[in-house]
N, C-alpha and C. Protein backbone atom coordinates (compact mmCIF):
# COMPACT_ATOMS: atom_id res chain seq x y z
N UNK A 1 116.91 132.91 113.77
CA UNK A 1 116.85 131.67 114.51
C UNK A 1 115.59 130.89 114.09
N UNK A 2 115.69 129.43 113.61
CA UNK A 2 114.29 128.65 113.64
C UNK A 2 114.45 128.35 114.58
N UNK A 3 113.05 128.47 114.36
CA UNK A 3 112.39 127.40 115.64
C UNK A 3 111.36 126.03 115.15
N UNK A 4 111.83 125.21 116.29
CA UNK A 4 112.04 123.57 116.37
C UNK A 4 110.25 123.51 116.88
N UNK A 5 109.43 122.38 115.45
CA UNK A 5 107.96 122.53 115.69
C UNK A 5 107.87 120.92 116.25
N UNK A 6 107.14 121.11 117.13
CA UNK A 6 107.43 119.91 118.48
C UNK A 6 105.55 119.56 118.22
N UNK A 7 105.54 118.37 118.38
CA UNK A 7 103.60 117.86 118.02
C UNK A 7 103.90 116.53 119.16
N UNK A 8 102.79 116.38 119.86
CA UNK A 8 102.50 115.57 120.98
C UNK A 8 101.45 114.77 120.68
N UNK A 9 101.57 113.59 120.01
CA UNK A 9 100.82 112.86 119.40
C UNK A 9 100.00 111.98 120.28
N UNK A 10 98.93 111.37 120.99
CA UNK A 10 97.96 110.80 121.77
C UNK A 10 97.62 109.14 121.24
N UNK A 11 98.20 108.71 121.81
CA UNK A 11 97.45 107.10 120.83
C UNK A 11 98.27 107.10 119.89
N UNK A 12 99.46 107.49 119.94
CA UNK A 12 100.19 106.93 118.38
C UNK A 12 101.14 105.87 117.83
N UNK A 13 100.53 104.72 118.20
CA UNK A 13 101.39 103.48 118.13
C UNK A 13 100.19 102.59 117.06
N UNK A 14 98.94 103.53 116.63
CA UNK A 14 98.20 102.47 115.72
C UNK A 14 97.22 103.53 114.89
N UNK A 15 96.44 103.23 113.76
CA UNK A 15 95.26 103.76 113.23
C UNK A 15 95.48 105.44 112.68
N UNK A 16 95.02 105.90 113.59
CA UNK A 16 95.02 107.65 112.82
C UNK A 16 95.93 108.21 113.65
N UNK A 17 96.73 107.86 114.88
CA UNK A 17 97.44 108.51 115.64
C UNK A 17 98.57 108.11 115.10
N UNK A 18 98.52 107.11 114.53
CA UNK A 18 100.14 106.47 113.99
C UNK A 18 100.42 107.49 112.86
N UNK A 19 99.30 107.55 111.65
CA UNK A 19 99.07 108.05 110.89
C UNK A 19 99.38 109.96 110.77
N UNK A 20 98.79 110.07 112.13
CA UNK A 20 99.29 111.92 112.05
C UNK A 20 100.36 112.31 112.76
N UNK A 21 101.13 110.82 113.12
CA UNK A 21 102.36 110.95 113.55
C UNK A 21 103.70 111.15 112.50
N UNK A 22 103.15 110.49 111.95
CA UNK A 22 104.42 110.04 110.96
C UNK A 22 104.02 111.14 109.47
N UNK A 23 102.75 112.05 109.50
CA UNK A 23 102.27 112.80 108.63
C UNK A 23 103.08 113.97 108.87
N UNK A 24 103.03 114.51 110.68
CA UNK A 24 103.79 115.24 110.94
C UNK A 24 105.09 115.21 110.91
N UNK A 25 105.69 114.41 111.23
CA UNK A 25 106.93 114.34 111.38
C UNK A 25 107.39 114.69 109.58
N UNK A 26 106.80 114.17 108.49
CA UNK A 26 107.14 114.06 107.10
C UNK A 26 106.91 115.69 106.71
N UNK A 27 106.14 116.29 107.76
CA UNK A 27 105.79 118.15 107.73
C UNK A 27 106.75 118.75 108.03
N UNK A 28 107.78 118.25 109.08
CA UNK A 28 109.22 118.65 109.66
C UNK A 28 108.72 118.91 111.13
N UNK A 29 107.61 117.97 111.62
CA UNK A 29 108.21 118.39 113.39
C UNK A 29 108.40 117.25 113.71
N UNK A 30 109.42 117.51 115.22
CA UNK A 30 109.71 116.25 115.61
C UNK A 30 108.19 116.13 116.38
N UNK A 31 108.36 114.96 116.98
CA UNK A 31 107.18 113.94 117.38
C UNK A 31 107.77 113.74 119.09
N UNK A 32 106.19 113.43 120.06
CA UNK A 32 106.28 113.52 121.27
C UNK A 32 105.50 112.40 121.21
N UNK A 33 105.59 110.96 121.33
CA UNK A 33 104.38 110.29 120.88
C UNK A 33 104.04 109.27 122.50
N UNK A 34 102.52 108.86 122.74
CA UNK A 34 101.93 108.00 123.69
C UNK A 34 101.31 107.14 123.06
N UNK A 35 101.35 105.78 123.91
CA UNK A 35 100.80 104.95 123.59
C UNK A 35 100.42 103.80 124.74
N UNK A 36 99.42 103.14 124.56
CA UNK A 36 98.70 102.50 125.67
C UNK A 36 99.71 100.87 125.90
N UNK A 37 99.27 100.24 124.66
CA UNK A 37 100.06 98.99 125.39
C UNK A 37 101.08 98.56 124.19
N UNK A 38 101.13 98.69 123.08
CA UNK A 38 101.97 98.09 121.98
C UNK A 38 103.18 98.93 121.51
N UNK A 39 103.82 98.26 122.52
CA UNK A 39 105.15 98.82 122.45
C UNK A 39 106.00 98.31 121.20
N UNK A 40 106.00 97.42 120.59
CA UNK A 40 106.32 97.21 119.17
C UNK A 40 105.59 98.17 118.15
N UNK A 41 104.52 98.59 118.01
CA UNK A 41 104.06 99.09 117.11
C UNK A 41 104.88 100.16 117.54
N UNK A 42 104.68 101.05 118.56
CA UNK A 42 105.18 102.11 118.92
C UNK A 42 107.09 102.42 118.85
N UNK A 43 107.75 101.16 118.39
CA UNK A 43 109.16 101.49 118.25
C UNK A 43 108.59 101.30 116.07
N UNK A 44 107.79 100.76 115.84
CA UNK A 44 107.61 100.94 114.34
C UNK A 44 107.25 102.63 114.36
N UNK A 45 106.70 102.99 114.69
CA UNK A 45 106.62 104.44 114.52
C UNK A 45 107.62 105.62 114.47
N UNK A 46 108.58 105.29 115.59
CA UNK A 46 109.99 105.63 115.72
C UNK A 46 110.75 104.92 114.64
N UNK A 47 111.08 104.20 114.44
CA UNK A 47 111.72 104.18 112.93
C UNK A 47 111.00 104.69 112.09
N UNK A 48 109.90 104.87 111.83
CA UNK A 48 109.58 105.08 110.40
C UNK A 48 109.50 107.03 110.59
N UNK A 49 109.34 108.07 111.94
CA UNK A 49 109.67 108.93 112.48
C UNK A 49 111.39 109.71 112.25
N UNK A 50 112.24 108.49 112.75
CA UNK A 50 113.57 108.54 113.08
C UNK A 50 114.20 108.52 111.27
N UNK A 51 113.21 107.82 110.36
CA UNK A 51 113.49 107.53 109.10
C UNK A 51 113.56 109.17 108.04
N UNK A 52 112.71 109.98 108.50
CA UNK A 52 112.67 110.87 107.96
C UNK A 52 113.46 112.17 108.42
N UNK A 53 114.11 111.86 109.22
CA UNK A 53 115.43 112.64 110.11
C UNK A 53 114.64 113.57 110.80
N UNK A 54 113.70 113.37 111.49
CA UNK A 54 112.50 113.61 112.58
C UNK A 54 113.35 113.23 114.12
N UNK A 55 113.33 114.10 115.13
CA UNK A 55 113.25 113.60 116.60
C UNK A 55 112.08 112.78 117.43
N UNK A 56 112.04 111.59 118.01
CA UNK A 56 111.17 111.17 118.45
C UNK A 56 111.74 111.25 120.12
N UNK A 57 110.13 111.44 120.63
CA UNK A 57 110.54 111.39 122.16
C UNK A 57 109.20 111.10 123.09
């Protein structure tokens, strides 16, 4: 059985959180991601997440 590597990203809708979001996800885990107010940046992350056949949540 694998098991499913799950990362809870802090601030990741900009800068280095965006950055070790989408680093991870390109590692093979899906992504748990927060973000304060930029909710556009934060659906760019999810596509570019969702792009690499990554789970975002």
């Amino acid at each position: 059985m694998q098991k499913t590597k799950v990362a809870l990203v802090v601030g990741g809708s900009r800068g280095i959180g965006r950055a070790v979001a989408v680093r991870l996800a390109a590692s093979g885990f899906d992504i748990w991601l927060t973000y304060r107010e930029n909710r556009s940046a934060a659906e760019e992350v999810k596509t570019a997440i969702e792009a690499q056949g990554r789970t975002y949540g």
